[in-house]
N, C-alpha and C. Protein backbone atom coordinates (compact mmCIF):
# COMPACT_ATOMS: atom_id res chain seq x y z
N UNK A 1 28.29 69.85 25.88
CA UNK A 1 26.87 70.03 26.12
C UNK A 1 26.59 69.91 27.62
N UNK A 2 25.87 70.52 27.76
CA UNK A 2 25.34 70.69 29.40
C UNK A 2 23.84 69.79 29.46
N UNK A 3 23.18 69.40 30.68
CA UNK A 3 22.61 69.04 30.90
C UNK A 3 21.21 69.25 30.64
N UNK A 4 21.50 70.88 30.45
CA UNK A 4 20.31 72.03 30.41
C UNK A 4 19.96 71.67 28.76
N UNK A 5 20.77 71.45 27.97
CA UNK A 5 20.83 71.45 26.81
C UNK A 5 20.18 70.58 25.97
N UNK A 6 20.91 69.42 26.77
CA UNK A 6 20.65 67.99 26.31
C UNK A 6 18.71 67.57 26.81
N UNK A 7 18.09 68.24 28.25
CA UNK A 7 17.21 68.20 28.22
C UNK A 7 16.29 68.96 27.57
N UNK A 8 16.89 69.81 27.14
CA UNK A 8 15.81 70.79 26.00
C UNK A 8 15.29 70.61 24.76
N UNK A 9 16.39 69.52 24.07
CA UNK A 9 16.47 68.95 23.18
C UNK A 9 15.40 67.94 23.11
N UNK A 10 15.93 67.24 24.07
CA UNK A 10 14.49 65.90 24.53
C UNK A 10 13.16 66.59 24.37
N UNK A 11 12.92 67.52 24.80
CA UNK A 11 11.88 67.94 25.24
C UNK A 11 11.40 68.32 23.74
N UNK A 12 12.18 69.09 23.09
CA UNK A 12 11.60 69.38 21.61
C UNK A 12 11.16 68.80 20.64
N UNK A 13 12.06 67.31 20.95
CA UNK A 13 12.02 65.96 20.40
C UNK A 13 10.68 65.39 20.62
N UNK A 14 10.42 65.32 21.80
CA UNK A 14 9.22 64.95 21.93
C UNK A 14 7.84 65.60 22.04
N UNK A 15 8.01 66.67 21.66
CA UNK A 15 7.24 67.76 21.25
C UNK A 15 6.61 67.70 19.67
N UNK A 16 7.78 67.61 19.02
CA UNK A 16 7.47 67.39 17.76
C UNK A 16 6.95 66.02 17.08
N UNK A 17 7.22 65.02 18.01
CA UNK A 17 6.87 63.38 17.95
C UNK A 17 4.79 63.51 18.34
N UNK A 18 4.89 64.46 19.34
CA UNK A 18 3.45 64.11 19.71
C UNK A 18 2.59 65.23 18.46
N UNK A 19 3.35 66.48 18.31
CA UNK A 19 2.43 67.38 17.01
C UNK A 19 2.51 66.29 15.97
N UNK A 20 3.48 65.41 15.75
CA UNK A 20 3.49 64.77 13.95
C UNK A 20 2.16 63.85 14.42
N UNK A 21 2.10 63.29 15.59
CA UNK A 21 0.93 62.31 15.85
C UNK A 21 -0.65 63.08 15.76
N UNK A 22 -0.29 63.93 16.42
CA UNK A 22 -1.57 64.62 16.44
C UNK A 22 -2.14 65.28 15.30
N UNK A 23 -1.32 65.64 14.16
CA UNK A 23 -1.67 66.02 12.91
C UNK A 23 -1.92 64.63 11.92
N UNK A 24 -1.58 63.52 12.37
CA UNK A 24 -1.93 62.20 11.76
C UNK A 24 -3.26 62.05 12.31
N UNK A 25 -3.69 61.91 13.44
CA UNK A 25 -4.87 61.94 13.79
C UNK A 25 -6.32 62.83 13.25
N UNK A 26 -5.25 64.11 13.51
CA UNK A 26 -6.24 65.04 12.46
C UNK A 26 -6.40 64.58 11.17
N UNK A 27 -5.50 64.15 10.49
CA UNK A 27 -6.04 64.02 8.70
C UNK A 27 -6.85 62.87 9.04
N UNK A 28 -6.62 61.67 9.96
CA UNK A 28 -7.16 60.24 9.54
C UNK A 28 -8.58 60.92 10.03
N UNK A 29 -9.26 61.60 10.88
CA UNK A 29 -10.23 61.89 11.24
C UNK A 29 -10.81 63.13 10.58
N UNK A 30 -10.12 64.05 9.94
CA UNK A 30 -10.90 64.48 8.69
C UNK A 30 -11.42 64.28 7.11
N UNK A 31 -10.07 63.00 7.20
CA UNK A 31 -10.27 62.62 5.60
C UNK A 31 -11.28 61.42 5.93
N UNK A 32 -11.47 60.61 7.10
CA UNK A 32 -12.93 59.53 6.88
C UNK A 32 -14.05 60.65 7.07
N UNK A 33 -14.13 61.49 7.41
CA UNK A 33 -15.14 62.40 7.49
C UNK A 33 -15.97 62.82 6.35
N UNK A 34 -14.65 63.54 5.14
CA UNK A 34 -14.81 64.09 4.25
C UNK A 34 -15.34 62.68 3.43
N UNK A 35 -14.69 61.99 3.34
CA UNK A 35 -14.46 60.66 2.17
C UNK A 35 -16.29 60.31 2.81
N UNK A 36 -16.60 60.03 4.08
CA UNK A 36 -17.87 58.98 4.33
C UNK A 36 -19.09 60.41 3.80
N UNK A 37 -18.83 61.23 3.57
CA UNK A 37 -19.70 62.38 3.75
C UNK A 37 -20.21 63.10 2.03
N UNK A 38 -19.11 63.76 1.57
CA UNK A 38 -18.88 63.98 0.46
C UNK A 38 -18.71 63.18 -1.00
N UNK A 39 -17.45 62.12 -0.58
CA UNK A 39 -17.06 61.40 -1.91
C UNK A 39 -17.82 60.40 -1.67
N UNK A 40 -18.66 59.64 -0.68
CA UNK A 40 -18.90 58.37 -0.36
C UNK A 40 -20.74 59.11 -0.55
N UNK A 41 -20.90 60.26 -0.36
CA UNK A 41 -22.37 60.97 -0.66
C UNK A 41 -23.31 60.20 0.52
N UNK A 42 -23.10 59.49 1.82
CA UNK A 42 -24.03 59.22 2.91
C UNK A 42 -24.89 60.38 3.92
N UNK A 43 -24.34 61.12 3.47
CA UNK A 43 -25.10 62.40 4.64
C UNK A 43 -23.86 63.38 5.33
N UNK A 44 -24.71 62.80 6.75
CA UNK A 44 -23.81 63.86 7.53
C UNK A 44 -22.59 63.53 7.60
N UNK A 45 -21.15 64.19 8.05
CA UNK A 45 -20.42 63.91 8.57
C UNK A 45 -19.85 63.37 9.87
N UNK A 46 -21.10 64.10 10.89
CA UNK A 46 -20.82 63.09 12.50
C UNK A 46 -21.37 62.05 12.25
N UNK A 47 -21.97 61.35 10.92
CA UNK A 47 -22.16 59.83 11.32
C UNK A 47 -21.22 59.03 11.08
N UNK A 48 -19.72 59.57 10.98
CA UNK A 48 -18.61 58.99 10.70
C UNK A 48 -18.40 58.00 12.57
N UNK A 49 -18.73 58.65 13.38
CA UNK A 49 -18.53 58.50 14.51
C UNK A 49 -19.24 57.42 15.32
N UNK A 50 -20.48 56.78 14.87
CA UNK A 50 -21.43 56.34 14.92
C UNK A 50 -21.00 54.59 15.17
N UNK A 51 -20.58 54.01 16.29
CA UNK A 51 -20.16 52.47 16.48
C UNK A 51 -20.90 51.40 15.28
N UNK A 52 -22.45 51.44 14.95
CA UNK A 52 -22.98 50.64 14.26
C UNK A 52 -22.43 50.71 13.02
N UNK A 53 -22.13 51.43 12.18
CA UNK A 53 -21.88 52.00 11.09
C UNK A 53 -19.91 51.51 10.81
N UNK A 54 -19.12 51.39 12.04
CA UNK A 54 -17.91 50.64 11.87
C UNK A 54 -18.04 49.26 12.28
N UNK A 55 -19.01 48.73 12.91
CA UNK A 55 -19.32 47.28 12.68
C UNK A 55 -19.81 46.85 11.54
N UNK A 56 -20.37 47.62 10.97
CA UNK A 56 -21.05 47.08 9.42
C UNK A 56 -19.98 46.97 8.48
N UNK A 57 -18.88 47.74 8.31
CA UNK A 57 -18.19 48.25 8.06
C UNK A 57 -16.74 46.69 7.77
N UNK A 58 -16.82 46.47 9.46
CA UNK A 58 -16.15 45.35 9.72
C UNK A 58 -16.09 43.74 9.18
N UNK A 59 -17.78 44.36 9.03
CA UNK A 59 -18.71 43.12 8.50
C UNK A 59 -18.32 42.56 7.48
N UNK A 60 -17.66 43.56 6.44
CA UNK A 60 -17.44 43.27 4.72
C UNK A 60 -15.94 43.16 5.26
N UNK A 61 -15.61 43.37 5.92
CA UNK A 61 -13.56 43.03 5.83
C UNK A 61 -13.69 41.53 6.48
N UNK A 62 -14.45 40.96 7.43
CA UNK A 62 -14.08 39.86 7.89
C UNK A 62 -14.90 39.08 7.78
């Protein structure tokens, strides 16, 4: 293996490390969307985003 090789590899490696993250991000941020919106029946969906609404939130876990 050459150098050229071995860095290409890396590079793909970590290519595919940041898409698997970024498609985790996507579901966790479309499925609280869908879930606070649809199955949870509160309204809109950008009020998923809303700071007061994950303190309240917090409120009942701790």
């Amino acid at each position: 293996m050459t150098w050229k090789t071995i860095t290409k590899n890396i590079v793909f490696y970590i290519l595919k490390v940041l898409l698997i993250i970024l498609l985790i991000a996507a579901a966790f941020i479309g499925g609280t969307m869908l879930g606070y919106s649809v199955i949870g029946g509160a309204g809109d969906p950008m009020d998923v985003f809303n700071p007061e609404l994950w303190q309240h939130i917090l409120e009942f876990i701790f």
